[in-house]
N, C-alpha and C. Protein backbone atom coordinates (compact mmCIF):
# COMPACT_ATOMS: atom_id res chain seq x y z
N UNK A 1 0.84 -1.19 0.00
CA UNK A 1 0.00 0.00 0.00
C UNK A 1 0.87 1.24 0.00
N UNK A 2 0.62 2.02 -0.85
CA UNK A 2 1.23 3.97 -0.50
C UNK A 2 2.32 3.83 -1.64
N UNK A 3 3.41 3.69 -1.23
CA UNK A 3 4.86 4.35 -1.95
C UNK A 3 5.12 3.39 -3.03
N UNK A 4 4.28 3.37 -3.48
CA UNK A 4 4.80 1.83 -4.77
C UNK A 4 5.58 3.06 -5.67
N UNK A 5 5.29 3.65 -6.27
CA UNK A 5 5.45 4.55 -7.62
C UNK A 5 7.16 5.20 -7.14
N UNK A 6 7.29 5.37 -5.96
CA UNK A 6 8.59 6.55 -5.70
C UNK A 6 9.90 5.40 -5.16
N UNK A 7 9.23 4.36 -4.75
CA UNK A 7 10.08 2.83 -4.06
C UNK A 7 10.49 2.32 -5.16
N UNK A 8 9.55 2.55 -6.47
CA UNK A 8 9.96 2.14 -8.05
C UNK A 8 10.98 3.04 -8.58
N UNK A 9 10.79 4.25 -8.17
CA UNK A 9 11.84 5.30 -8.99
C UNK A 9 13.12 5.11 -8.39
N UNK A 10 13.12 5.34 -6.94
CA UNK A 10 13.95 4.95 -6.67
C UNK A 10 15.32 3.85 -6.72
N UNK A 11 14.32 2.35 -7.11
CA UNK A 11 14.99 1.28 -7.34
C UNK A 11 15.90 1.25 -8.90
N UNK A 12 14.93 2.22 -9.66
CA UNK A 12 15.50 2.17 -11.26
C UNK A 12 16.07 3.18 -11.24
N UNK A 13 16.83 4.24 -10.48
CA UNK A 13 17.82 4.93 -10.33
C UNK A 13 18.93 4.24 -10.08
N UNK A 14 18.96 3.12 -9.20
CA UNK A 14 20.25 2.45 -8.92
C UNK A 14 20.28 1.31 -10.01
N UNK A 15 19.63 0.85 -11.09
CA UNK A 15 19.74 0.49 -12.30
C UNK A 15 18.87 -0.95 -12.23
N UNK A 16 17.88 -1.26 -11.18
CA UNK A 16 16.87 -2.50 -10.81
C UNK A 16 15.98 -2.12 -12.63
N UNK A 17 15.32 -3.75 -12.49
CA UNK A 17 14.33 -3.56 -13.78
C UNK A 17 13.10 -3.88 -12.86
N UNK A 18 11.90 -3.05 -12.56
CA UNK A 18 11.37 -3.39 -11.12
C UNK A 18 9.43 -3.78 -11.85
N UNK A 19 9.10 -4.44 -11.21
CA UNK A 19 7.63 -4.61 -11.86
C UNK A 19 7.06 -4.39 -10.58
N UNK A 20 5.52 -3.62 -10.39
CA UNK A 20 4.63 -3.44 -9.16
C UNK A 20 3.80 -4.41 -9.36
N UNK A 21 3.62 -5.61 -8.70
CA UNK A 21 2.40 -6.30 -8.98
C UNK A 21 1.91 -6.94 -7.45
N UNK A 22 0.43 -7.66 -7.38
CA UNK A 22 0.33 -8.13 -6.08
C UNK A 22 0.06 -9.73 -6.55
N UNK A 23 0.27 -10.18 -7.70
CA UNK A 23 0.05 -11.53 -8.32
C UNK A 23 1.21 -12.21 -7.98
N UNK A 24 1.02 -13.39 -7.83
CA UNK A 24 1.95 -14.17 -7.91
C UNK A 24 2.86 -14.88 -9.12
N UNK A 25 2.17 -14.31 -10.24
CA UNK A 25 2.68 -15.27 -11.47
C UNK A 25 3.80 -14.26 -11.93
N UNK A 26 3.56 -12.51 -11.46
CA UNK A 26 4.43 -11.76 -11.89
C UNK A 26 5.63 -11.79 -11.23
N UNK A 27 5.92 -12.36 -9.93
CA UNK A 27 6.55 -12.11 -8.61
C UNK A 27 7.43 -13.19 -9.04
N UNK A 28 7.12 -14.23 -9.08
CA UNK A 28 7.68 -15.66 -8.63
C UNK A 28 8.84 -15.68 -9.94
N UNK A 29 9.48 -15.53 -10.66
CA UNK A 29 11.03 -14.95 -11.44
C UNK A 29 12.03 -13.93 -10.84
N UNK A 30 11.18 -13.19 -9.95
CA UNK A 30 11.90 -12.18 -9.47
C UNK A 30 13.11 -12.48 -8.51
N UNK A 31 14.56 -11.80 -8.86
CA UNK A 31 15.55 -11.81 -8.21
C UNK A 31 15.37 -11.34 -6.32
N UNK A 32 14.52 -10.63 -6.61
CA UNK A 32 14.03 -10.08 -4.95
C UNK A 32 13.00 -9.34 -4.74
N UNK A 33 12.54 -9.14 -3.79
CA UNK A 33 11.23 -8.49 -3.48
C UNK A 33 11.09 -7.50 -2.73
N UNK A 34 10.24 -6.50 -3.17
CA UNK A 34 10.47 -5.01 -2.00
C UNK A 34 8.57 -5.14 -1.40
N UNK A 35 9.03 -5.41 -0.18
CA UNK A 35 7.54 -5.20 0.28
C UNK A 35 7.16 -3.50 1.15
N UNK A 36 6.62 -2.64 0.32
CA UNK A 36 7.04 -0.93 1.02
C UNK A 36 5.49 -1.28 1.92
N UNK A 37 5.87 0.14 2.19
CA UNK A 37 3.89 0.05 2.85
C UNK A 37 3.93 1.58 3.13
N UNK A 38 2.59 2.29 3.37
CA UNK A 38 2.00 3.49 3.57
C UNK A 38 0.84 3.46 4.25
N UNK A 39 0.89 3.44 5.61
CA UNK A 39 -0.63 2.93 5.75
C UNK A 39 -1.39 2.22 7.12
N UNK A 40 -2.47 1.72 7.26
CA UNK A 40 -2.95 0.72 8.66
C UNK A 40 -2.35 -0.74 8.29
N UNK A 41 -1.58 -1.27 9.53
CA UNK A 41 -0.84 -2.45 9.68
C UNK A 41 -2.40 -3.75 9.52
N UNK A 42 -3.50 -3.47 9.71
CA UNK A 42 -4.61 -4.17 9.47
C UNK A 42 -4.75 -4.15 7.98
N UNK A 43 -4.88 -3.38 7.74
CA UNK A 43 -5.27 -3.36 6.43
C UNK A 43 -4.32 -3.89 4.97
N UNK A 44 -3.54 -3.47 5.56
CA UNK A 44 -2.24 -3.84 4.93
C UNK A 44 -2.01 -5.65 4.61
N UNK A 45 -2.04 -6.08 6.29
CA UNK A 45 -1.89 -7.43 5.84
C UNK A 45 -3.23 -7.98 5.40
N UNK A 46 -4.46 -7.47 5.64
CA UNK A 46 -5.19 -8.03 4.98
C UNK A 46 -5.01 -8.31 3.25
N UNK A 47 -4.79 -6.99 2.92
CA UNK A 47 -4.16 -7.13 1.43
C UNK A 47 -2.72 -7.96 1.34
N UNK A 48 -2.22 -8.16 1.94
CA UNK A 48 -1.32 -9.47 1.54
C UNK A 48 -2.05 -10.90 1.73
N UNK A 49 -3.17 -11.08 2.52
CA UNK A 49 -3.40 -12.88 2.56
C UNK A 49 -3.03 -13.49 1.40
N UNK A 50 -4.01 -12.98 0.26
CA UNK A 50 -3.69 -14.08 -0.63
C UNK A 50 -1.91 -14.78 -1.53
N UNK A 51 -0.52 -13.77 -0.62
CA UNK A 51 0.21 -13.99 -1.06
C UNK A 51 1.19 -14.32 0.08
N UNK A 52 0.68 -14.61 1.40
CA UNK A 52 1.38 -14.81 1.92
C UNK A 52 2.50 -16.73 1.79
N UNK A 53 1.65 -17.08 1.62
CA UNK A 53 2.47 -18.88 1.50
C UNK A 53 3.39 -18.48 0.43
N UNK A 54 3.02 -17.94 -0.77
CA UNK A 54 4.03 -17.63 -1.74
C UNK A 54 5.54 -16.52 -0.86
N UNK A 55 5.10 -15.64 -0.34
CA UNK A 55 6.14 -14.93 0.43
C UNK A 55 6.61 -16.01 1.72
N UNK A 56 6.10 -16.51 1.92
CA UNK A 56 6.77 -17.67 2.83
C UNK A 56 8.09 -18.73 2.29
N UNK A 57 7.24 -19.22 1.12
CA UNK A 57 8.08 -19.88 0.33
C UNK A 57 8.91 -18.99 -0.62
N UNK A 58 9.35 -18.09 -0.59
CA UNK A 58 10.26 -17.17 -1.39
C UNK A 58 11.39 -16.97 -0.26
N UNK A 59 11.39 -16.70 0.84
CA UNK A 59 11.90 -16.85 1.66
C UNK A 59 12.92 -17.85 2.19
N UNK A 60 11.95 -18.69 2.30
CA UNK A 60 12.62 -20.14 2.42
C UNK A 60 13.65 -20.53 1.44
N UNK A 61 13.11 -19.99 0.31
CA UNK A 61 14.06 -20.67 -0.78
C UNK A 61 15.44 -19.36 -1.16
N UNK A 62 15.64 -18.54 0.28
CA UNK A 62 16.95 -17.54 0.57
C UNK A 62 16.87 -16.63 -0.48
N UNK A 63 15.84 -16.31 -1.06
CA UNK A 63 15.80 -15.01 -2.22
C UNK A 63 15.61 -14.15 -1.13
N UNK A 64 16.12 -12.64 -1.81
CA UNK A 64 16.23 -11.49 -0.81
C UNK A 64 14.79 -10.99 -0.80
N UNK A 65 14.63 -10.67 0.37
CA UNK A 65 13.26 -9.55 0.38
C UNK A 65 13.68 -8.42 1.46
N UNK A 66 13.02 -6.86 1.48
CA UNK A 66 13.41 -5.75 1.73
C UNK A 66 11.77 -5.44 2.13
N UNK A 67 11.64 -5.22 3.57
CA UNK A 67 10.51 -4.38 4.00
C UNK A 67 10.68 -3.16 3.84
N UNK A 68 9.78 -1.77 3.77
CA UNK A 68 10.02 -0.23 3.99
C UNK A 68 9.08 0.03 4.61
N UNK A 69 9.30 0.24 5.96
CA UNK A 69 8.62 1.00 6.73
C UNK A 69 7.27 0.46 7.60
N UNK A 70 6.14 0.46 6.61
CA UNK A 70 4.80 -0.57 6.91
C UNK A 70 5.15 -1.84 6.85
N UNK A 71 6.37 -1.90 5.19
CA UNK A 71 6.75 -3.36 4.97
C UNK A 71 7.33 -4.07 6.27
N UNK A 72 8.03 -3.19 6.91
CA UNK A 72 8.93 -3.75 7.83
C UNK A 72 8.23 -4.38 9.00
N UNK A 73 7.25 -3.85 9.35
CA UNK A 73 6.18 -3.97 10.58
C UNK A 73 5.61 -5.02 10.45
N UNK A 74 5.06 -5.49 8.61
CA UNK A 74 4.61 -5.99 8.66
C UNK A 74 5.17 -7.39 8.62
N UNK A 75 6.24 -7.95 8.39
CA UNK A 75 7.15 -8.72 8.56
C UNK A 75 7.39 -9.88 10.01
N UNK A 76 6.86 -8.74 10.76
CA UNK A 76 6.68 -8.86 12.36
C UNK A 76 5.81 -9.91 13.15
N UNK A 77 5.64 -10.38 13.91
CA UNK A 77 4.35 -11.29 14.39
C UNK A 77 3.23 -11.02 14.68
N UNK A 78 3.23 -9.41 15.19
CA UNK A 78 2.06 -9.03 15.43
C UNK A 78 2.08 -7.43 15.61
N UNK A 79 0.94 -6.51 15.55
CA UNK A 79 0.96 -5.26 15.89
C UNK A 79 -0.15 -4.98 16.52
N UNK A 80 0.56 -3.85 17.58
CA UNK A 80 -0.87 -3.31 18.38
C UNK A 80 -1.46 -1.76 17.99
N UNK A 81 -1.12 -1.81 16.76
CA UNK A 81 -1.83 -0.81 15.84
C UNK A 81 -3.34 -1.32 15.91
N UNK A 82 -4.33 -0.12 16.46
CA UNK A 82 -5.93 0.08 16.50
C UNK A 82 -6.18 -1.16 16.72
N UNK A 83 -5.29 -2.27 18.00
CA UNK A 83 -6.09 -3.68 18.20
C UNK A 83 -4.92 -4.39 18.33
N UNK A 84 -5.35 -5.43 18.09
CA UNK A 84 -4.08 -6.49 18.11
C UNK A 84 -4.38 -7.49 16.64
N UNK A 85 -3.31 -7.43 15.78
CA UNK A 85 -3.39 -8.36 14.46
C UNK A 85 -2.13 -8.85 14.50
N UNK A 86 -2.54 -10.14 13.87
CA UNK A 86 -1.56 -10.92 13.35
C UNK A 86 -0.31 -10.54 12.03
N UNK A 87 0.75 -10.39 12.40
CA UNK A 87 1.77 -9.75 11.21
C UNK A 87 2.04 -11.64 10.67
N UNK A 88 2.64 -11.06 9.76
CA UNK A 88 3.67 -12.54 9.04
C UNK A 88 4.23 -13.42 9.65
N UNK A 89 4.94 -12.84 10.86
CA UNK A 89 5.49 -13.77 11.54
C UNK A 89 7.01 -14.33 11.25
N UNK A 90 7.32 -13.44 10.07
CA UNK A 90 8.55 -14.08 9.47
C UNK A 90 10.01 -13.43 10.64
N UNK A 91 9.84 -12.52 11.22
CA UNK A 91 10.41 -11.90 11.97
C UNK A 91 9.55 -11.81 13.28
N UNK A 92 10.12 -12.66 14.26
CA UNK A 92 9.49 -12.86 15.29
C UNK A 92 9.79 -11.85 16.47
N UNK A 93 8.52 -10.87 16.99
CA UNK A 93 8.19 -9.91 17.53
C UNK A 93 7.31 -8.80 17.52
N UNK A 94 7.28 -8.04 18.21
CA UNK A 94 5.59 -7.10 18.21
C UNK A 94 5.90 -5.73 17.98
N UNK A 95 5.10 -5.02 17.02
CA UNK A 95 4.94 -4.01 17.01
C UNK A 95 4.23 -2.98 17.59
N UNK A 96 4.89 -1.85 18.63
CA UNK A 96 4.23 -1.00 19.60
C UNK A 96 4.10 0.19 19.19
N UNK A 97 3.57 0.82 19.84
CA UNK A 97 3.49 3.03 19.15
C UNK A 97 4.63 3.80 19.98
N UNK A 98 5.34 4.14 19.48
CA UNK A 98 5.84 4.98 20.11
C UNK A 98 5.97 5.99 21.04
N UNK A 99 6.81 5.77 22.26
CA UNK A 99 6.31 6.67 23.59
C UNK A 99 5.28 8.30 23.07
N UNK A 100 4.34 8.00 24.59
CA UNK A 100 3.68 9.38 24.36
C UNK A 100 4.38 10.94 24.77
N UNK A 101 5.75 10.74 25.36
CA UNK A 101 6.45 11.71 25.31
C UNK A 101 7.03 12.28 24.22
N UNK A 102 7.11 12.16 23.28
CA UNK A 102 7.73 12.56 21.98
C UNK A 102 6.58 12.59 20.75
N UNK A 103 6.22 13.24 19.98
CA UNK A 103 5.91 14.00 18.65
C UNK A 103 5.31 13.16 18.25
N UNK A 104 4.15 12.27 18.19
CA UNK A 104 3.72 11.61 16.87
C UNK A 104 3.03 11.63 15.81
N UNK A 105 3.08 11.59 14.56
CA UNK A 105 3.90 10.39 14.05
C UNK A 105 5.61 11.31 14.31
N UNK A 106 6.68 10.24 14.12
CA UNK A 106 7.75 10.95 14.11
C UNK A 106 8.15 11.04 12.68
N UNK A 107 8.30 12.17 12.17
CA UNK A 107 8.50 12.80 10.70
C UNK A 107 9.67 13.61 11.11
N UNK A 108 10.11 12.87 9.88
CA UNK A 108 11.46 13.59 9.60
C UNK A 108 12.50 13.30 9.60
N UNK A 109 14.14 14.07 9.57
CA UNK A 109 14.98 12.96 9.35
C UNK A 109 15.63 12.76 11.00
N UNK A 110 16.03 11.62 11.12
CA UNK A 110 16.97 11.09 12.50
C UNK A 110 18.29 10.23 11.85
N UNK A 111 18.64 10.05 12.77
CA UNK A 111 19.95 9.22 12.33
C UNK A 111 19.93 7.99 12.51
N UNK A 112 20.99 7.20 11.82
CA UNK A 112 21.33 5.96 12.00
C UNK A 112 22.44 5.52 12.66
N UNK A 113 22.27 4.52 14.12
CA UNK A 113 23.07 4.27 14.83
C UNK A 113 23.71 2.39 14.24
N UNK A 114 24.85 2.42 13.54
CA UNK A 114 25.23 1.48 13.12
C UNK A 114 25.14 0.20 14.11
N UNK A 115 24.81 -0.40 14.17
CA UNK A 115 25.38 -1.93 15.34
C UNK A 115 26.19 -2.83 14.82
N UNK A 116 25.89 -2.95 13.23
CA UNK A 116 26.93 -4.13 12.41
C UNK A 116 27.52 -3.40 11.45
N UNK A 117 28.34 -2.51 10.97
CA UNK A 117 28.66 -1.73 10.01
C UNK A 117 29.78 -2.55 8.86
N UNK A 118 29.90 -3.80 9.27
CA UNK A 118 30.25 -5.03 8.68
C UNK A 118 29.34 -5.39 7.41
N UNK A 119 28.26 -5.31 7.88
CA UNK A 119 26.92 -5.61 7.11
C UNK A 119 27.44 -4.92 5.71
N UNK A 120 26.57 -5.73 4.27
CA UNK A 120 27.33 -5.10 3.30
C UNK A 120 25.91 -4.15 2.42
N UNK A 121 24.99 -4.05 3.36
CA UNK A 121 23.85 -3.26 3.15
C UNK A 121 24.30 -1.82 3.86
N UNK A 122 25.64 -1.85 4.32
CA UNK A 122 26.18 -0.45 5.04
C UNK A 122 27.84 0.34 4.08
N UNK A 123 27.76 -0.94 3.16
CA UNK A 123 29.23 -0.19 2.31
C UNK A 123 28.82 1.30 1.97
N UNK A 124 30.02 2.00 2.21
CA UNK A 124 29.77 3.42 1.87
C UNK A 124 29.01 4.23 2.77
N UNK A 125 28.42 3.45 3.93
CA UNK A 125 27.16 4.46 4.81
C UNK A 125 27.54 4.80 5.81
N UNK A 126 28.15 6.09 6.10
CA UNK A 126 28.77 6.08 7.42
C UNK A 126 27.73 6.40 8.52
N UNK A 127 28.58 5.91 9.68
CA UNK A 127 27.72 5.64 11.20
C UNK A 127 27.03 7.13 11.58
N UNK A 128 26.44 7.42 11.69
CA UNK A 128 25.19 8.29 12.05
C UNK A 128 24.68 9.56 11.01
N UNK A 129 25.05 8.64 9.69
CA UNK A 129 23.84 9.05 8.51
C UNK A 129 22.54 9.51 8.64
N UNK A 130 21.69 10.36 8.63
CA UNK A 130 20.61 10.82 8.42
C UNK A 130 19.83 10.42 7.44
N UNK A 131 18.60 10.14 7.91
CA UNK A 131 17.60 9.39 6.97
C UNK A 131 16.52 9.78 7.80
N UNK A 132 14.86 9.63 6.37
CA UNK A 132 13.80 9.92 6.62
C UNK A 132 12.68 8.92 7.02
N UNK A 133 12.13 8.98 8.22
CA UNK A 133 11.27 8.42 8.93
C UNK A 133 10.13 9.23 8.77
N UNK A 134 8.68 8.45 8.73
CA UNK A 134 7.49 8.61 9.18
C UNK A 134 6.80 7.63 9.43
N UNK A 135 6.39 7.13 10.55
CA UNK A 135 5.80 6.46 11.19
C UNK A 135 5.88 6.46 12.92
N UNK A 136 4.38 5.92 13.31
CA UNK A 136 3.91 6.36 14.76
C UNK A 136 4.50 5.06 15.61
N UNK A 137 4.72 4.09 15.11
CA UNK A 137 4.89 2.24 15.53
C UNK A 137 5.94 2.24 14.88
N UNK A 138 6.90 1.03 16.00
CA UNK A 138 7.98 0.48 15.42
C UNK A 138 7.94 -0.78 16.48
N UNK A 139 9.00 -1.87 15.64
CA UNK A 139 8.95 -3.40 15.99
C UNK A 139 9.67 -3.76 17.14
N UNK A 140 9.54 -4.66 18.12
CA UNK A 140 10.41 -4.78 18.98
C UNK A 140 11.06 -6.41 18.93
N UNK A 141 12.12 -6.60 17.88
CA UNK A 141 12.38 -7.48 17.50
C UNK A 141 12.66 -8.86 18.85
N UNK A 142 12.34 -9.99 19.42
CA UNK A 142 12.54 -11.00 20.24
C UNK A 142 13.78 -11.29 20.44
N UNK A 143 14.81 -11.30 18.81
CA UNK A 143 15.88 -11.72 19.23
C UNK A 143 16.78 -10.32 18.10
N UNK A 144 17.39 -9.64 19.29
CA UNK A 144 17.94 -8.26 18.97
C UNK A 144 19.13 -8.23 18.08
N UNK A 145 19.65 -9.39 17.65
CA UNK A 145 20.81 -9.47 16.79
C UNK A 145 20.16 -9.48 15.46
N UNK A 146 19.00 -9.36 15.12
CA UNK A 146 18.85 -9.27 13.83
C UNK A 146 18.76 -7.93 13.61
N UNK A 147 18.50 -6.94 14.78
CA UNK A 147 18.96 -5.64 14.54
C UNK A 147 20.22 -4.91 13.78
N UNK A 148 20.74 -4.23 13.09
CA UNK A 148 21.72 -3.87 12.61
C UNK A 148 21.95 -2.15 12.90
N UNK A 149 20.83 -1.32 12.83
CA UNK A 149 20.92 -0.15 13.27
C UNK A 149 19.82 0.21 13.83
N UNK A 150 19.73 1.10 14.89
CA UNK A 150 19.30 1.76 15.84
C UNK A 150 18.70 3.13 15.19
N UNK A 151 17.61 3.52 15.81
CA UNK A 151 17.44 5.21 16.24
C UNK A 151 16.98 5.22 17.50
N UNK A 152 17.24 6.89 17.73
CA UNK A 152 16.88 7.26 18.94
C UNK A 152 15.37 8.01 18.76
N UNK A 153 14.36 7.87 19.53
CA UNK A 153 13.92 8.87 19.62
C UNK A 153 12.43 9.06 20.79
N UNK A 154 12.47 9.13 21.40
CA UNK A 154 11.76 9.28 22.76
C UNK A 154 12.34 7.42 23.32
N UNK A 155 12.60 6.61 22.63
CA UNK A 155 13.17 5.20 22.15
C UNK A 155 14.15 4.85 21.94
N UNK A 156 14.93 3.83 22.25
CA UNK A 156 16.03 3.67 20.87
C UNK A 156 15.62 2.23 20.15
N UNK A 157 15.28 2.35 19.30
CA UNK A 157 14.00 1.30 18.18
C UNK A 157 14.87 0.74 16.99
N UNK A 158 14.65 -0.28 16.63
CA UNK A 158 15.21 -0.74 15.37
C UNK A 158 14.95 -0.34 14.42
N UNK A 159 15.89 0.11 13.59
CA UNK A 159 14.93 1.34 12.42
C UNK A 159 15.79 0.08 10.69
N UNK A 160 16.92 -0.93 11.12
CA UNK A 160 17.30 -1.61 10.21
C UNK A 160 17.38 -2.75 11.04
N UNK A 161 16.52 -3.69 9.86
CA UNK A 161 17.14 -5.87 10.61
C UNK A 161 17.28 -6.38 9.39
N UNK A 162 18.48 -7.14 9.81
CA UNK A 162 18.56 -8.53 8.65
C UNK A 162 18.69 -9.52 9.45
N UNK A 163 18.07 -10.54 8.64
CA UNK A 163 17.94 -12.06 9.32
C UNK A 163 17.98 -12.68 8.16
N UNK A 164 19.25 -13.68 8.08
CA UNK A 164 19.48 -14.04 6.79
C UNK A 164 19.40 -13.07 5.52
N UNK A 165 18.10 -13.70 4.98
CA UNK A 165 18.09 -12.72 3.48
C UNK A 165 16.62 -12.06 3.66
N UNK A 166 16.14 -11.37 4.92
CA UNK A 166 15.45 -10.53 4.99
C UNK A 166 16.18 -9.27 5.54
N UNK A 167 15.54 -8.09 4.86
CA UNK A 167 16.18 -7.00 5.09
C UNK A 167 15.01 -6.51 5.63
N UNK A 168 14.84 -5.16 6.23
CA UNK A 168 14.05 -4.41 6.37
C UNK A 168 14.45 -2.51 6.89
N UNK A 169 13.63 -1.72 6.68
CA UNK A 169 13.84 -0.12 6.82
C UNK A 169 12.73 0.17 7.26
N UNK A 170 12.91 0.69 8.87
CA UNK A 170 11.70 1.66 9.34
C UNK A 170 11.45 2.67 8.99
N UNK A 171 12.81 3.28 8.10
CA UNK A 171 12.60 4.87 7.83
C UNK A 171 11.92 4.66 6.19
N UNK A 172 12.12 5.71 5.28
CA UNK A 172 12.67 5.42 3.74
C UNK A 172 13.49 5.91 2.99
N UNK A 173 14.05 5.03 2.34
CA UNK A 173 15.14 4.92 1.98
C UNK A 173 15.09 5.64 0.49
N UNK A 174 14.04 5.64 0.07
CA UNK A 174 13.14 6.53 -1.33
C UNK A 174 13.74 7.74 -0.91
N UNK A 175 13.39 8.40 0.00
CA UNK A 175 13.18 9.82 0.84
C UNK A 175 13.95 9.93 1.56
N UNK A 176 15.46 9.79 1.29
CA UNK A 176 16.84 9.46 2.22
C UNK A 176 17.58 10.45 1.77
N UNK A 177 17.58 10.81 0.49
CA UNK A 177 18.83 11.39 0.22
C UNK A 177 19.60 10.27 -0.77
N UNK A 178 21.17 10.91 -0.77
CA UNK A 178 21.68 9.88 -1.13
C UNK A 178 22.50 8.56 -0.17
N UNK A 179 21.60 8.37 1.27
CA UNK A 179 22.02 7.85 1.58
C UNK A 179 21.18 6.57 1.72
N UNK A 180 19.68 7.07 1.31
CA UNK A 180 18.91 5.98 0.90
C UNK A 180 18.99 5.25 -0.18
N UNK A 181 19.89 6.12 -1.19
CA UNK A 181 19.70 5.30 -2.68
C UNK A 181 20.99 4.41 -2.25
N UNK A 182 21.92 4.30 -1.48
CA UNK A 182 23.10 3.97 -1.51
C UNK A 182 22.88 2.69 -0.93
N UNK A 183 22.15 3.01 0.53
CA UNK A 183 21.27 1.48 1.03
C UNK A 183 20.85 0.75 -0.12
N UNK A 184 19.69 1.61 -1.16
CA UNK A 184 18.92 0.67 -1.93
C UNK A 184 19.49 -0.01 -3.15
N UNK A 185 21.30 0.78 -3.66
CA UNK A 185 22.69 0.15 -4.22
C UNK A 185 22.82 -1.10 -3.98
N UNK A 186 22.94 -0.57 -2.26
CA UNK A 186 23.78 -1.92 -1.65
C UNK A 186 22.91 -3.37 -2.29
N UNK A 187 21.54 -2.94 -1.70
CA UNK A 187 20.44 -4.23 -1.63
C UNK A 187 20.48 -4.70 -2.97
N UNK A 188 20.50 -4.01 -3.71
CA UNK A 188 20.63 -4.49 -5.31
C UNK A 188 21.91 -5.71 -5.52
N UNK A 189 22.95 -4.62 -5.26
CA UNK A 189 24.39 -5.86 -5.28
C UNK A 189 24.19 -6.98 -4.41
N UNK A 190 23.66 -6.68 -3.24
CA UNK A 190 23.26 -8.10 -2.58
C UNK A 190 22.68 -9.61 -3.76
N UNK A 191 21.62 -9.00 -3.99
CA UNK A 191 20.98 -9.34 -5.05
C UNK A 191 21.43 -10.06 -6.08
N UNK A 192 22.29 -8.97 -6.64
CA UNK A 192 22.90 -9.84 -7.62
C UNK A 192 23.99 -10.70 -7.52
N UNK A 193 24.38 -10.58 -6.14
CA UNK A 193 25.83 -11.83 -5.96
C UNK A 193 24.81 -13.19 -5.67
């Protein structure tokens, strides 16, 4: 849902050949998958049911996939966005709202606190890069090593995880600068090795 059109421009700036589809017959060739989102975490996965076993099994079979933002949440086991729903589950942990001491939604740019700068989704990105966030919820991953970078902000929240060959971005990486296209570089070369 939301950023399909600018998550596309973005990707064919760093030289991707990218198709938007929610079918499976278009998906299933694809070198990797960008799941973005804009939007209610309900609603959202409701519009994924009918593709979830296929995103299960894409997974499994170590092809890359890249959450943005909603994507990322939704990745998650569950969110307590307007209730309690069931996320994917592929990344085990819950999604909460962000303290009521601080600004919400949080818009705008914050930084990135490296944890693995090893990671090769970080070549070229130096440690407390600025990047653009909007969103009110973020994930609280179970097992914290799939974390890779941090933000701060009334929080200090996972704003990047990889687990295996899932990636994910709380902020976006569309709306980064060039330090989003450089992330969305990296993910590409991932890709293609």
């Amino acid at each position: 849902m939301g950023n399909l059109r600018s998550i596309e421009n973005a990707f064919k700036k760093v030289g991707a050949d990218c198709v938007i589809s929610n079918m499976e017959k278009d998906l299933a060739g694809s070198d990797a998958l960008i799941l973005p989102g804009v939007g209610a975490f309900r609603d959202s996965i409701n519009n994924l049911e009918p593709l979830c076993d296929f995103l299960y099994d894409y997974i499994e079979e170590g092809k890359p996939l890249l959450g943005v933002c909603l994507g990322m949440q939704l990745l998650f086991s569950e969110s307590t966005e307007d209730g309690l729903y069931e996320g994917l589950n592929i990344i085990k942990g819950r999604v909460v709202k962000l303290p009521s001491s601080v600004k919400i939604p949080h818009t705008g740019w914050n930084t990135l606190l490296l944890d693995n700068e090893s990671n090769s989704l970080f070549e070229g990105v130096p440690n407390n890069s600025y990047v653009y966030f909007v969103h009110s919820y973020y994930p609280i991953p179970e097992n914290p090593t799939v974390t890779i970078a941090w933000t701060d902000y009334g929080v200090r929240f996972s704003s990047i995880i990889n687990d295996k060959n899932v990636y994910a971005t709380q902020f976006h990486p569309e709306k980064s600068g060039k330090v989003g296209i450089k992330i969305l570089e990296n993910f590409v070369k991932i890709c293609r090795e």
